[in-house]
PDB file of N, CA and C in Angstrom:
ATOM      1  N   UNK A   1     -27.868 -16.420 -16.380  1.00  0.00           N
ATOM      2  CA  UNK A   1     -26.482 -16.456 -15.956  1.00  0.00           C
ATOM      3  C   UNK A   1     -26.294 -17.510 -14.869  1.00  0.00           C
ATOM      4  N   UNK A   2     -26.946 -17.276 -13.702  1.00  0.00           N
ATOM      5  CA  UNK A   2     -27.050 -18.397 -12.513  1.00  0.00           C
ATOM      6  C   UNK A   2     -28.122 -19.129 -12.929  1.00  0.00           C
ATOM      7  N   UNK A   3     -27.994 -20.560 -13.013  1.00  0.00           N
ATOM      8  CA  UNK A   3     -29.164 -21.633 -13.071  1.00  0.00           C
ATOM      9  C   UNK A   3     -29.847 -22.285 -11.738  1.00  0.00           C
ATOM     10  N   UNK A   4     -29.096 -21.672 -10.466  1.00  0.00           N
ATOM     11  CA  UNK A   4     -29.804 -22.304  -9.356  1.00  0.00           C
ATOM     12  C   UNK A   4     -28.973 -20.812  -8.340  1.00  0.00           C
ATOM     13  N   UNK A   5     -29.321 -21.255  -7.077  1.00  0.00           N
ATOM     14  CA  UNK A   5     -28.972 -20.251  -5.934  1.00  0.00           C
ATOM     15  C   UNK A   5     -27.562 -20.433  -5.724  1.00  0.00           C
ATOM     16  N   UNK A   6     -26.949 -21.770  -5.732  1.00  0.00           N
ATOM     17  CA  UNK A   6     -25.421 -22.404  -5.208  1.00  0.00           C
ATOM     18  C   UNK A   6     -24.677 -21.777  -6.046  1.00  0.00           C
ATOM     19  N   UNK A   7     -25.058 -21.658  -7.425  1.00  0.00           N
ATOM     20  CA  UNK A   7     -23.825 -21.377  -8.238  1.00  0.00           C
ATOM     21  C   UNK A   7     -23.683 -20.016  -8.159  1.00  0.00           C
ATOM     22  N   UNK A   8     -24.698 -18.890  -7.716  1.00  0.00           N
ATOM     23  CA  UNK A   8     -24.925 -17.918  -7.441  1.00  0.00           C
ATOM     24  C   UNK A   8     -23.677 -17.187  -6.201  1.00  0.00           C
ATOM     25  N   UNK A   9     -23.965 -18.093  -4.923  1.00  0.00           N
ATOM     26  CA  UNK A   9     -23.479 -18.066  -4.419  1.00  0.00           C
ATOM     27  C   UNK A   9     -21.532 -18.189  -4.337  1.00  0.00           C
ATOM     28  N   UNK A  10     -21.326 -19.699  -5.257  1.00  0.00           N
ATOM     29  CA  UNK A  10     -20.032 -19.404  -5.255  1.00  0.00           C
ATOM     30  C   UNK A  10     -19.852 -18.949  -5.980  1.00  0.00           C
ATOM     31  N   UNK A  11     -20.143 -17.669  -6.996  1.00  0.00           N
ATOM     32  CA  UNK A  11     -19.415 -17.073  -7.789  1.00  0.00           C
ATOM     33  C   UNK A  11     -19.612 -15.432  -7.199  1.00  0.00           C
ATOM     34  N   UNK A  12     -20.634 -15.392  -5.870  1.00  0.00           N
ATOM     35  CA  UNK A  12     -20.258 -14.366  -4.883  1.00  0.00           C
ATOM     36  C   UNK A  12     -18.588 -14.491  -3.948  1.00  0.00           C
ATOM     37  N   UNK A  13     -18.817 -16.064  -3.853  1.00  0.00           N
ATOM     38  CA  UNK A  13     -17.586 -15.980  -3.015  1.00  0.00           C
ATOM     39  C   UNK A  13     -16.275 -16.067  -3.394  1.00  0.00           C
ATOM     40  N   UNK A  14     -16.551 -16.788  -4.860  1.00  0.00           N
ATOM     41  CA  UNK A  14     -15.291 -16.698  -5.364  1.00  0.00           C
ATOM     42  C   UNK A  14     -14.629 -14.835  -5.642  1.00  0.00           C
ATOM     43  N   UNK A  15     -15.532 -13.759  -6.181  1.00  0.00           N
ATOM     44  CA  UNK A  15     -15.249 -12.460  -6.107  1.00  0.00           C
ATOM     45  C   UNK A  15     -14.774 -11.403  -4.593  1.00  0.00           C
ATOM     46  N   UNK A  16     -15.548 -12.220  -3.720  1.00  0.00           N
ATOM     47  CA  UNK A  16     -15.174 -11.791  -2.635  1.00  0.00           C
ATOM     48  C   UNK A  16     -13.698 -11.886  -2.386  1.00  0.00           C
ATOM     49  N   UNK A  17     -13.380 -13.284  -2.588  1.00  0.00           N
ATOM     50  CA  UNK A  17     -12.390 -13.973  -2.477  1.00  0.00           C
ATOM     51  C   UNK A  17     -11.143 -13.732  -2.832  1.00  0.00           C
ATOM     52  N   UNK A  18     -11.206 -12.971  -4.345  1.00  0.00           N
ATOM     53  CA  UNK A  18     -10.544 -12.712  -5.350  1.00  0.00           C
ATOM     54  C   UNK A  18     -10.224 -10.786  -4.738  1.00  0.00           C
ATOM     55  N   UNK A  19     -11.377  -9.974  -4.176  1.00  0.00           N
ATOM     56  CA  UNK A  19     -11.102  -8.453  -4.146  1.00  0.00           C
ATOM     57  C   UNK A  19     -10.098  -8.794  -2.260  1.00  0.00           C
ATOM     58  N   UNK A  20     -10.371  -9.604  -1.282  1.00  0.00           N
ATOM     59  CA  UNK A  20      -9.407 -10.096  -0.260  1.00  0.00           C
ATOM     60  C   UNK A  20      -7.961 -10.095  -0.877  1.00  0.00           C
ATOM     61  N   UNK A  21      -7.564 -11.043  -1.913  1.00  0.00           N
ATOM     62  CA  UNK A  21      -6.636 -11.291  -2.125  1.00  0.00           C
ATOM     63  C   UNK A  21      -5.648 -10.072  -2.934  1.00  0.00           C
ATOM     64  N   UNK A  22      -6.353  -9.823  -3.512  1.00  0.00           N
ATOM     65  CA  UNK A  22      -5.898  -8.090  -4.195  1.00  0.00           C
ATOM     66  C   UNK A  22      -5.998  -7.097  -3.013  1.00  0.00           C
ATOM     67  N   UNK A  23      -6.390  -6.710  -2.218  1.00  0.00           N
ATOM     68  CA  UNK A  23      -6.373  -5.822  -0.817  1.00  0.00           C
ATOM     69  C   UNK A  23      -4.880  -6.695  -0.222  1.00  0.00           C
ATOM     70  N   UNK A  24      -4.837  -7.990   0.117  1.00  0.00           N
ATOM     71  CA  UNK A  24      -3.802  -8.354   0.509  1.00  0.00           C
ATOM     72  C   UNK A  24      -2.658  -8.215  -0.331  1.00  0.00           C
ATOM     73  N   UNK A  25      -2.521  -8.302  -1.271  1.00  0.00           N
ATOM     74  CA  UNK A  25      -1.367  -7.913  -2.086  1.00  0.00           C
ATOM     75  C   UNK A  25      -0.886  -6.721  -2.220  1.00  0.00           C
ATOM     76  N   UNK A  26      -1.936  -5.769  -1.925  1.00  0.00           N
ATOM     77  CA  UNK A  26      -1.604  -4.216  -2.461  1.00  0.00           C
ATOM     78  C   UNK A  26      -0.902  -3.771  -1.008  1.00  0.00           C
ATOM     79  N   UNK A  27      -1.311  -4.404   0.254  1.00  0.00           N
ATOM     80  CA  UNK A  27      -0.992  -4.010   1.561  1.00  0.00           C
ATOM     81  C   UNK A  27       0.479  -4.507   1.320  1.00  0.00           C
ATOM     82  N   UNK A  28       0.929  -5.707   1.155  1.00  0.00           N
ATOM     83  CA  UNK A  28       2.466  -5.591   0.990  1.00  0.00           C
ATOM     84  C   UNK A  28       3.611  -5.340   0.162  1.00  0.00           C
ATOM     85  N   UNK A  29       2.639  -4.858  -1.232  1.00  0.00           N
ATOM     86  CA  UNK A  29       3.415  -4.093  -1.729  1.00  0.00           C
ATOM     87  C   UNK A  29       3.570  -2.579  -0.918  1.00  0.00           C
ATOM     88  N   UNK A  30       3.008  -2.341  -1.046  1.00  0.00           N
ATOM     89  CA  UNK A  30       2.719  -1.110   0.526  1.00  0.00           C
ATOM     90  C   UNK A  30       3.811  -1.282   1.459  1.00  0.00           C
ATOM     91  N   UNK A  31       4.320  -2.327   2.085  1.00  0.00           N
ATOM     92  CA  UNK A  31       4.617  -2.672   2.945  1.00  0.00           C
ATOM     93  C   UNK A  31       6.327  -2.380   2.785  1.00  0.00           C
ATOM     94  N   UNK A  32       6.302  -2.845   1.896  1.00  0.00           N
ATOM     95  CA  UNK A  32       7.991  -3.461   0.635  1.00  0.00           C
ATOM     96  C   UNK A  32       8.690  -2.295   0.426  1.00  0.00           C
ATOM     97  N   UNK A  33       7.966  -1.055  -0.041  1.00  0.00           N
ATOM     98  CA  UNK A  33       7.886  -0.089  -0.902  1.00  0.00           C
ATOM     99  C   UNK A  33       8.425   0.754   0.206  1.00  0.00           C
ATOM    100  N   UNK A  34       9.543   1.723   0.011  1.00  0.00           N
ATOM    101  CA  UNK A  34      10.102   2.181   1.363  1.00  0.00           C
ATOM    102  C   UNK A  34       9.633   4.048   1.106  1.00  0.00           C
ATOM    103  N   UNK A  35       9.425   4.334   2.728  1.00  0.00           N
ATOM    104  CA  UNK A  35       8.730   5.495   2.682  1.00  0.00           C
ATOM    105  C   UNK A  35       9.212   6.500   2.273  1.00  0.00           C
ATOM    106  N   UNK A  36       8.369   7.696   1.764  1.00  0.00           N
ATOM    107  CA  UNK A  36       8.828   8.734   1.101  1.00  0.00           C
ATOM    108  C   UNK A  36       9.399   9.850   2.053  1.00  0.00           C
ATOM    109  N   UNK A  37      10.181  10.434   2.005  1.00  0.00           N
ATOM    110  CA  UNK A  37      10.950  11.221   2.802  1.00  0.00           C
ATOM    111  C   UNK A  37      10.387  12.491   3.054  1.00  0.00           C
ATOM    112  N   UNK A  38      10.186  12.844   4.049  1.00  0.00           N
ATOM    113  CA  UNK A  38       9.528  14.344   4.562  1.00  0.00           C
ATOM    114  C   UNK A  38      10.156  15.739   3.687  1.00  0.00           C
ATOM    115  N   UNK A  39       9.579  16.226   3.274  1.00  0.00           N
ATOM    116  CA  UNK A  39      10.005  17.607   2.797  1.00  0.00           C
ATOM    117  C   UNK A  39      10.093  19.002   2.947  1.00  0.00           C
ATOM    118  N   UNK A  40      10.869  19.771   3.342  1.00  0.00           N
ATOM    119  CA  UNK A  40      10.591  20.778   3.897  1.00  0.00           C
ATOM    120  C   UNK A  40      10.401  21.991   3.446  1.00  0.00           C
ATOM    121  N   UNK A  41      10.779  23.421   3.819  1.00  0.00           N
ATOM    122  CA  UNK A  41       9.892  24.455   3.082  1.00  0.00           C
ATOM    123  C   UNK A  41      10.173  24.850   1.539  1.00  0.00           C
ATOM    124  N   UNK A  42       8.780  24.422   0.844  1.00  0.00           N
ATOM    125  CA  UNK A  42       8.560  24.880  -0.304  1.00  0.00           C
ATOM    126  C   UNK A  42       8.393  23.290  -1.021  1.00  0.00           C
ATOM    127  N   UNK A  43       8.474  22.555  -0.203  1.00  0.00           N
ATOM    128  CA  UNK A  43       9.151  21.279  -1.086  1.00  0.00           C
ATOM    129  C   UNK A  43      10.043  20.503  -0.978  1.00  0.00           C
ATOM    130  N   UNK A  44      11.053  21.681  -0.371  1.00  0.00           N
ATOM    131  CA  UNK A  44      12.710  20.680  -1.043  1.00  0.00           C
ATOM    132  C   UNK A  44      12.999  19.862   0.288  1.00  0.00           C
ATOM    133  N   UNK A  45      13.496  18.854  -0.700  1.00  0.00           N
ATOM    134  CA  UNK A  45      14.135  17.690   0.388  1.00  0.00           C
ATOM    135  C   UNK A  45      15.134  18.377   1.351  1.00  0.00           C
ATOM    136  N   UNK A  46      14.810  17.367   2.814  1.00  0.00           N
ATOM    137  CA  UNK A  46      15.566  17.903   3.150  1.00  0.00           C
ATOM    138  C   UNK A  46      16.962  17.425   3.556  1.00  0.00           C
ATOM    139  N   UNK A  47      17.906  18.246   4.163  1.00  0.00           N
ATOM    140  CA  UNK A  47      19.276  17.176   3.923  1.00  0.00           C
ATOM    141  C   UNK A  47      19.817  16.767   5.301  1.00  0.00           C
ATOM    142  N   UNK A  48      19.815  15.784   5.919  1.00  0.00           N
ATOM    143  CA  UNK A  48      20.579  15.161   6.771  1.00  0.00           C
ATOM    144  C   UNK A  48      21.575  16.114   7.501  1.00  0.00           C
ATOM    145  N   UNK A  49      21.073  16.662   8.634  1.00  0.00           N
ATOM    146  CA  UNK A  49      22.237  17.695   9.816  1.00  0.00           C
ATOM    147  C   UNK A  49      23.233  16.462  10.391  1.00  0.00           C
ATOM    148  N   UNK A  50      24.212  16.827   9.968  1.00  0.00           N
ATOM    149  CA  UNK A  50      25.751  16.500  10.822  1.00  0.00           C
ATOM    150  C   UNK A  50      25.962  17.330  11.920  1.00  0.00           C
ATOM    151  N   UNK A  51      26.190  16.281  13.366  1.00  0.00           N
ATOM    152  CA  UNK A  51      26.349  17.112  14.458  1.00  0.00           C
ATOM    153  C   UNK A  51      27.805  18.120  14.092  1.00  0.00           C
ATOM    154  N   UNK A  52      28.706  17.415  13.722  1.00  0.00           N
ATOM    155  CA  UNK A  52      30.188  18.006  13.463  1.00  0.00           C
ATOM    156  C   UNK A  52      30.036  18.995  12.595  1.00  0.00           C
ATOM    157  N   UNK A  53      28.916  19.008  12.000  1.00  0.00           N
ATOM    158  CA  UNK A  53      29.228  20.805  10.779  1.00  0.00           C
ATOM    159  C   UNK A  53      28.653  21.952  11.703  1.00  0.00           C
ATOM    160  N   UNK A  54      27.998  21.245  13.059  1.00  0.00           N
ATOM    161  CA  UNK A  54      27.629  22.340  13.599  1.00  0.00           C
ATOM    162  C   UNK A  54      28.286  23.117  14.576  1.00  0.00           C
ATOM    163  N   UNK A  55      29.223  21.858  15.067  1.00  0.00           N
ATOM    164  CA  UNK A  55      30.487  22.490  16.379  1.00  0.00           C
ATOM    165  C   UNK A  55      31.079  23.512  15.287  1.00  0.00           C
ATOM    166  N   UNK A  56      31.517  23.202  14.065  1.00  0.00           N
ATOM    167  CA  UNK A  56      32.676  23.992  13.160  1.00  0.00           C
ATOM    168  C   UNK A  56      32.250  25.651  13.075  1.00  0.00           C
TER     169      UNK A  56
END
């Protein structure tokens, strides 16, 4: 497969190279991707308290 040590080598670094760039991509899709909303008992979403439904 490798005929000497060099080619050995860059086809270590090219993989290295290649699993960096996929870690970097997955981090900003990560990034992009907007967070999932806390849930409360049992599961269910929960819903946004209005100060004004509470004076009423």
């Amino acid at each position: 497969m490798f005929s000497n040590d060099s080619e050995f080598m860059l086809a270590l670094h090219r993989s290295h190279a290649a699993e960096l760039q996929a870690e970097a991509a997955q981090e900003r899709l990560a990034r992009a991707l907007p967070r999932r909303r806390s849930r409360g008992w049992l599961g269910r979403r929960r819903r946004p308290v209005r100060t004004d439904d509470a004076r009423r």
